[in-house]
N, C-alpha and C. Protein backbone atom coordinates (compact mmCIF):
# COMPACT_ATOMS: atom_id res chain seq x y z
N UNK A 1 -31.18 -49.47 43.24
CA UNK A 1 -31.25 -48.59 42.10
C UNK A 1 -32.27 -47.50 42.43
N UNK A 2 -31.92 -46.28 41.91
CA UNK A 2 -32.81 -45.34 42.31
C UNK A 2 -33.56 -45.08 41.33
N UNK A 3 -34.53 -44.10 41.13
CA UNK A 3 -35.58 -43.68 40.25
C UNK A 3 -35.28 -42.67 39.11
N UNK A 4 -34.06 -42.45 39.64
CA UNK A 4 -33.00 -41.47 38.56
C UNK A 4 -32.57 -42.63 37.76
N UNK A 5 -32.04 -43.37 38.29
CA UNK A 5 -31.18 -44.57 36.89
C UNK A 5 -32.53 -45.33 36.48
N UNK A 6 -33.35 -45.69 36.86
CA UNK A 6 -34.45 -46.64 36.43
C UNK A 6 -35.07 -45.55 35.40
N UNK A 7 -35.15 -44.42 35.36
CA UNK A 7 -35.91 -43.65 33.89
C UNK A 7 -34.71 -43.25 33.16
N UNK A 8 -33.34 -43.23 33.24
CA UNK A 8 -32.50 -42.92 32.42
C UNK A 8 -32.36 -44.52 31.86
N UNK A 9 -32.27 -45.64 31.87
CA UNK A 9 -32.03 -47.07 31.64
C UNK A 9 -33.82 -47.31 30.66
N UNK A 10 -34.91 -46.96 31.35
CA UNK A 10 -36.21 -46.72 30.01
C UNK A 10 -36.07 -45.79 28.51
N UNK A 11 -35.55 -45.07 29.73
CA UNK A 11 -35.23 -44.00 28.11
C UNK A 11 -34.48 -44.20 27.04
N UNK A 12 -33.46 -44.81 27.87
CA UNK A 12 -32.44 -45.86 26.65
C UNK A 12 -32.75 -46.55 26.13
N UNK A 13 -33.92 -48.05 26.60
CA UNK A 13 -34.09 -48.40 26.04
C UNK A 13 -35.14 -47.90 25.09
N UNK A 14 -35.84 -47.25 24.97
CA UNK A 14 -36.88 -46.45 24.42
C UNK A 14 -36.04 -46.11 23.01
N UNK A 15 -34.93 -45.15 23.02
CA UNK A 15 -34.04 -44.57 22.35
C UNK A 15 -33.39 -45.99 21.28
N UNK A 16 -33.14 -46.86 21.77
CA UNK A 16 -32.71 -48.22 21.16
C UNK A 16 -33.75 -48.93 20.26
N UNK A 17 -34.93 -48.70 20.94
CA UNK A 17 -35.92 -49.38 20.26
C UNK A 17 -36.78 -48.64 18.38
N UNK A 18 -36.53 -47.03 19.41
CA UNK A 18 -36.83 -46.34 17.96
C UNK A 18 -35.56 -46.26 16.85
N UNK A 19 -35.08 -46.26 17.23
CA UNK A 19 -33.47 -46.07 15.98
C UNK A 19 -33.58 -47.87 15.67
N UNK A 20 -33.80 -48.91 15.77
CA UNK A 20 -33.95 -50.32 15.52
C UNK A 20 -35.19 -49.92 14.64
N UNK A 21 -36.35 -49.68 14.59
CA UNK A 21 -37.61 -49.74 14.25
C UNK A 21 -37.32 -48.81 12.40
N UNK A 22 -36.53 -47.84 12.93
CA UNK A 22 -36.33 -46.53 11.69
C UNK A 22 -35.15 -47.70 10.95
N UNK A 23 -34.39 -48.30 10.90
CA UNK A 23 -33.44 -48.75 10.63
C UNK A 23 -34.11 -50.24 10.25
N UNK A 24 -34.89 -50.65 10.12
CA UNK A 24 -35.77 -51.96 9.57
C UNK A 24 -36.88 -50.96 8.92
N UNK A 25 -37.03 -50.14 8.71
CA UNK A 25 -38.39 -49.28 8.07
C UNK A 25 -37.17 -48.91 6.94
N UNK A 26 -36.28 -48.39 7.06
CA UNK A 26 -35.09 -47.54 5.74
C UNK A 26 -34.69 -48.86 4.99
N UNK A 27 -34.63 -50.01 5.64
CA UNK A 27 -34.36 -51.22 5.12
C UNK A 27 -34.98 -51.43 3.93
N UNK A 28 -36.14 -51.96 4.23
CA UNK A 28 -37.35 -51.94 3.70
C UNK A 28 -37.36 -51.05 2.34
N UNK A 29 -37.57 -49.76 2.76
CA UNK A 29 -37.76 -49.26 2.06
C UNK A 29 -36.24 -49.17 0.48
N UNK A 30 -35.30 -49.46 0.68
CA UNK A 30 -34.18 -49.31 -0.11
C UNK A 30 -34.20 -51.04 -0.99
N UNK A 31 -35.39 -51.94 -0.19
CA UNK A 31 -34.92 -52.95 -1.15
C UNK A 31 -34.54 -53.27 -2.74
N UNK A 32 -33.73 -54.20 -3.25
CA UNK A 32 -33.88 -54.06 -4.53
C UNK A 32 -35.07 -54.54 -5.29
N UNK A 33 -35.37 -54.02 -5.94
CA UNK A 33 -36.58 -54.56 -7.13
C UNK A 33 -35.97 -54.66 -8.32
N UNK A 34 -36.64 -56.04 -8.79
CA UNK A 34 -36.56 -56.63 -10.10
C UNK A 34 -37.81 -57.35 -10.78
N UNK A 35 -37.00 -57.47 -12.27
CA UNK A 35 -38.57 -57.74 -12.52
C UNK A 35 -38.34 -59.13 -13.26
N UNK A 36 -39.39 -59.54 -12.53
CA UNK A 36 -39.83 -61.38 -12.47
C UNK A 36 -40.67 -61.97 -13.50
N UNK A 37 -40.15 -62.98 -13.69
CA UNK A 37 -41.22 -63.96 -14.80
C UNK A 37 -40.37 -65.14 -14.84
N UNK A 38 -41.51 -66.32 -15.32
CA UNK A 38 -40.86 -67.77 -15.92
C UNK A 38 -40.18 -68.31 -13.98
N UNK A 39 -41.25 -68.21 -13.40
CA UNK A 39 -40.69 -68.83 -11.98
C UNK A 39 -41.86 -68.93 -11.82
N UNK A 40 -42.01 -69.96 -10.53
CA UNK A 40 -43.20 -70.41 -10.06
C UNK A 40 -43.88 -69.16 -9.42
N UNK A 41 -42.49 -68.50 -8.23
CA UNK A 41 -43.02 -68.08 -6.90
C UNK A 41 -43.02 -66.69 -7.48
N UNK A 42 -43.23 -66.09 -8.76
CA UNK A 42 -43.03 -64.84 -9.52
C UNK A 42 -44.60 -63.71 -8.72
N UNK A 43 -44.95 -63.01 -8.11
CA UNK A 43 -45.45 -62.64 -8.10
C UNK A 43 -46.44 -61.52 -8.51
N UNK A 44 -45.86 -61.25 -9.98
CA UNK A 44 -46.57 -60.23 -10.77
C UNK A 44 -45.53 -59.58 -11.22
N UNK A 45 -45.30 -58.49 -12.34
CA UNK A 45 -43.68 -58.75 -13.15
C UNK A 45 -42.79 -57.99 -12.60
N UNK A 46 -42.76 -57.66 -11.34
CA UNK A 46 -41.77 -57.42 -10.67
C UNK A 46 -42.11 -57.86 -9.28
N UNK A 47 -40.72 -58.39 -8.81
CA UNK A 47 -40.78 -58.48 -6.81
C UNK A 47 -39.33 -57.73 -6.37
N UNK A 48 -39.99 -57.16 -5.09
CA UNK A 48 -38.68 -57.15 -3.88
C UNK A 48 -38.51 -58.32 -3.68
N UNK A 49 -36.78 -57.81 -3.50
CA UNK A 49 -35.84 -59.13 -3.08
C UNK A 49 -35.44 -58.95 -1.76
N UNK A 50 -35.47 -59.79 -1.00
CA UNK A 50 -35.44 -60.28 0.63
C UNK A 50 -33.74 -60.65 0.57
N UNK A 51 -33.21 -60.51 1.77
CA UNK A 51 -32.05 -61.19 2.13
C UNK A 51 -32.28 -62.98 1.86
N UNK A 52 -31.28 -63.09 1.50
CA UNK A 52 -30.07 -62.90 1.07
C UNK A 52 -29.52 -62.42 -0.50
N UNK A 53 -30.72 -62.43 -1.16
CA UNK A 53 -31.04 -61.81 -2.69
C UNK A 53 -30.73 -60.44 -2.59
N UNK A 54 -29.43 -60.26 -3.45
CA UNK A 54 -29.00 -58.68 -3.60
C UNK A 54 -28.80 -58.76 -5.15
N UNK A 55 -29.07 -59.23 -6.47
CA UNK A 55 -29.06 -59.00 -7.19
C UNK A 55 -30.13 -59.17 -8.17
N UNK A 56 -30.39 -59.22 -9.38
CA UNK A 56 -31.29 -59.28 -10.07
C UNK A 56 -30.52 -60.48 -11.29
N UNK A 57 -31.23 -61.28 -12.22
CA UNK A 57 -30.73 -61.95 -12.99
C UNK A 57 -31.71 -62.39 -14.18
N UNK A 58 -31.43 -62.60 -14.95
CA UNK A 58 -31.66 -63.04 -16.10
C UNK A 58 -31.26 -64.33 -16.69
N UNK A 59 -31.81 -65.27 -16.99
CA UNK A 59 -31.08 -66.51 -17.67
C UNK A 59 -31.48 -66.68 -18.84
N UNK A 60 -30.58 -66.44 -20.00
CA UNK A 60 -30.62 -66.33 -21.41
C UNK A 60 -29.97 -67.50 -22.04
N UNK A 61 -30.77 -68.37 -22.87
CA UNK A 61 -29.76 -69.77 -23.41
C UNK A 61 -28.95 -69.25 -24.22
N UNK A 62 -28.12 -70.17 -24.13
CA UNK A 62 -26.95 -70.06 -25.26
C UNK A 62 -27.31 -71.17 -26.73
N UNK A 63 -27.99 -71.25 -26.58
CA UNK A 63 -28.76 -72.04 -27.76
C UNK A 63 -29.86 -72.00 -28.24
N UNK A 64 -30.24 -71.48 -29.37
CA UNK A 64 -31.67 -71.10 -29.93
C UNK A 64 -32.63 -71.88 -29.43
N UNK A 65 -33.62 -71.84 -28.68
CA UNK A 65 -35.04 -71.89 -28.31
C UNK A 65 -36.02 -71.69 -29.08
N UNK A 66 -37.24 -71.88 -28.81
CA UNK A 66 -38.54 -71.17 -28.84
C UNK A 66 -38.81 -70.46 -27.79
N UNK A 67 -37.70 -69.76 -26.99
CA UNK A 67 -38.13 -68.59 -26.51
C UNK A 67 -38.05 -67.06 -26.91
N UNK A 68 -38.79 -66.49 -26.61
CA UNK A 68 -38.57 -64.68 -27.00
C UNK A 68 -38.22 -64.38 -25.72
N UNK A 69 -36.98 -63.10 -26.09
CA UNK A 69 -36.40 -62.41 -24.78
C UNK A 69 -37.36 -62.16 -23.81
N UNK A 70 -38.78 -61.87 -24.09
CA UNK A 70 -39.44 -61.57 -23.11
C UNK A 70 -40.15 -62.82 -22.28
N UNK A 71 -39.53 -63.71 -22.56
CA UNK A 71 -39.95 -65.08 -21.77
C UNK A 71 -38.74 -65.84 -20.77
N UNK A 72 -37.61 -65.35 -21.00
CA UNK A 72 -36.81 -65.52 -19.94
C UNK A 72 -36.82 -65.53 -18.84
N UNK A 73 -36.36 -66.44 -18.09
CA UNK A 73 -36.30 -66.13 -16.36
C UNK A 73 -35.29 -65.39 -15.99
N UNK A 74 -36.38 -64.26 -15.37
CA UNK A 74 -36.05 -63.48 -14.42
C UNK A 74 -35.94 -63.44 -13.26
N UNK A 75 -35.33 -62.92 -12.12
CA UNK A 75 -35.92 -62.49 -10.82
C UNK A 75 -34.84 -62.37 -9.66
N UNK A 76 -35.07 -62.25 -8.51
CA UNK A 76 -33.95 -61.76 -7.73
C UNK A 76 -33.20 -63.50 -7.39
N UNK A 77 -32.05 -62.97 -7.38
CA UNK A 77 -30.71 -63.93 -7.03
C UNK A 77 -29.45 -63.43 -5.96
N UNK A 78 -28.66 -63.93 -5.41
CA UNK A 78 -27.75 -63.80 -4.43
C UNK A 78 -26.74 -63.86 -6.03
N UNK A 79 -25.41 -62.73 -5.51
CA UNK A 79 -25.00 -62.22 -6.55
C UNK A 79 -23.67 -63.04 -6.91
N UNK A 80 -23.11 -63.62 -5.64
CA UNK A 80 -22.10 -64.59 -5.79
C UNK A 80 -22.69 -65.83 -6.70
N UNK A 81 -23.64 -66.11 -6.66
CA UNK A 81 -24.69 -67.22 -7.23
C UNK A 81 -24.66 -67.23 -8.63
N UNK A 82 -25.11 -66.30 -9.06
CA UNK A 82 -25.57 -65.87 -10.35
C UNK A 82 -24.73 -65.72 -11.03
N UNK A 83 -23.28 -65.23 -10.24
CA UNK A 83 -22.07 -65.18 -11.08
C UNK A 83 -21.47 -66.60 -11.56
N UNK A 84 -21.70 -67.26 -10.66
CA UNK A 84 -21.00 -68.84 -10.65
C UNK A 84 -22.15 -69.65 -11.70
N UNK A 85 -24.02 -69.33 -11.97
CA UNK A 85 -24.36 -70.30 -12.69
C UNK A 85 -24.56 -70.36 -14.32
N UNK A 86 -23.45 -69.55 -14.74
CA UNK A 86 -23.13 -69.60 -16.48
C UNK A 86 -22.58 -71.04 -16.76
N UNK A 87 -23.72 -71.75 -16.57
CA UNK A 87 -23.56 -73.53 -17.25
C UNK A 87 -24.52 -74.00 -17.72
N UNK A 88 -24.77 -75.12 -18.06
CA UNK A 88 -25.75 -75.92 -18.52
C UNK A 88 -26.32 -75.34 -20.11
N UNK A 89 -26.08 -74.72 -20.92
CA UNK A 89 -26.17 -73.96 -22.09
C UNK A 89 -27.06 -72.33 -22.00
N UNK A 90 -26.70 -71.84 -20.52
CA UNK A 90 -27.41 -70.85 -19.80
C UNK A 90 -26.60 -69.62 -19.89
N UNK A 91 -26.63 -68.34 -19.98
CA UNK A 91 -25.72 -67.48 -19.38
C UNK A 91 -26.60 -66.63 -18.51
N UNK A 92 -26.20 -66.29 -17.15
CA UNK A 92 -26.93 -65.74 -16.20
C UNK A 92 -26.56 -64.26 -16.47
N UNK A 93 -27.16 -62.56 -16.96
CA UNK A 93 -26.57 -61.71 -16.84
C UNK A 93 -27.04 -61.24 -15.12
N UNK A 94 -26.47 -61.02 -14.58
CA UNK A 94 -26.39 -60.48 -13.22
C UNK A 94 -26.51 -58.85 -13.14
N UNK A 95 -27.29 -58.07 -12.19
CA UNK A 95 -26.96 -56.57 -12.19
C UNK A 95 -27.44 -56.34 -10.73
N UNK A 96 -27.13 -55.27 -10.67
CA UNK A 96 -27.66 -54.96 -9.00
C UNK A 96 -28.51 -53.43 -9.30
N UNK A 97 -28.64 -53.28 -9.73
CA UNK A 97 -29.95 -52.28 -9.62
C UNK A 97 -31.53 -51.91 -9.70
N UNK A 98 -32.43 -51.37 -9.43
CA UNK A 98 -33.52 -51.50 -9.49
C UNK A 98 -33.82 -51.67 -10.96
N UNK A 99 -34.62 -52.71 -11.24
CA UNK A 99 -34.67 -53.01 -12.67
C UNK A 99 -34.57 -53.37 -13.53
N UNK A 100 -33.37 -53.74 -13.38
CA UNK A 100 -32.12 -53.39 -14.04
C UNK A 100 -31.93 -54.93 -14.96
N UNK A 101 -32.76 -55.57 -14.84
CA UNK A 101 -32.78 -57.12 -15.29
C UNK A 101 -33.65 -57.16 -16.62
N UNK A 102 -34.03 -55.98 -17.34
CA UNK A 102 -34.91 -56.10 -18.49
C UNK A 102 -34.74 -57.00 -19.43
């Protein structure tokens, strides 16, 4: 190999490494946020949601409580999930946007 392909093969990888780096930084930055409560791992009233969590949710009983709406659990959920857990006298509302779980 010559010294011509050995700095065109750095440069590539160079070129690979920054477009990977910008592309986990845009990641990042686009996550969804929702806002959290009534969970253990709640970290203050809103968190980013990590893979595999793409939605936001809410679990509202279907039977009078002593809870107030603002005591519901909140927080990020996987969206196939959330759709499937309207049981137990629960209804999960599901949304996908920043927020969007008030």
């Amino acid at each position: 190999m010559n010294l011509i392909q050995s700095d065109y093969r750095s440069n590539n990888m160079k070129s690979v490494l920054v477009a990977l780096l910008i592309f986990v930084l845009l990641s990042q930055c686009e996550a969804l946020r929702c806002y959290c409560q009534g969970k253990s791992d709640c970290p203050g009233s809103e968190e980013t949601c990590s893979p595999p969590d793409n939605a936001c949710s809410t679990s509202i009983p279907l039977v009078p409580l002593d809870l107030r709406p603002q005591d519901y659990p909140k927080g990020c959920a996987m969206f196939h999930k959330c759709q499937k857990a309207t049981l137990r006298g629960t209804f999960n509302f599901c949304c996908t946007g920043d927020l969007c779980n008030s």
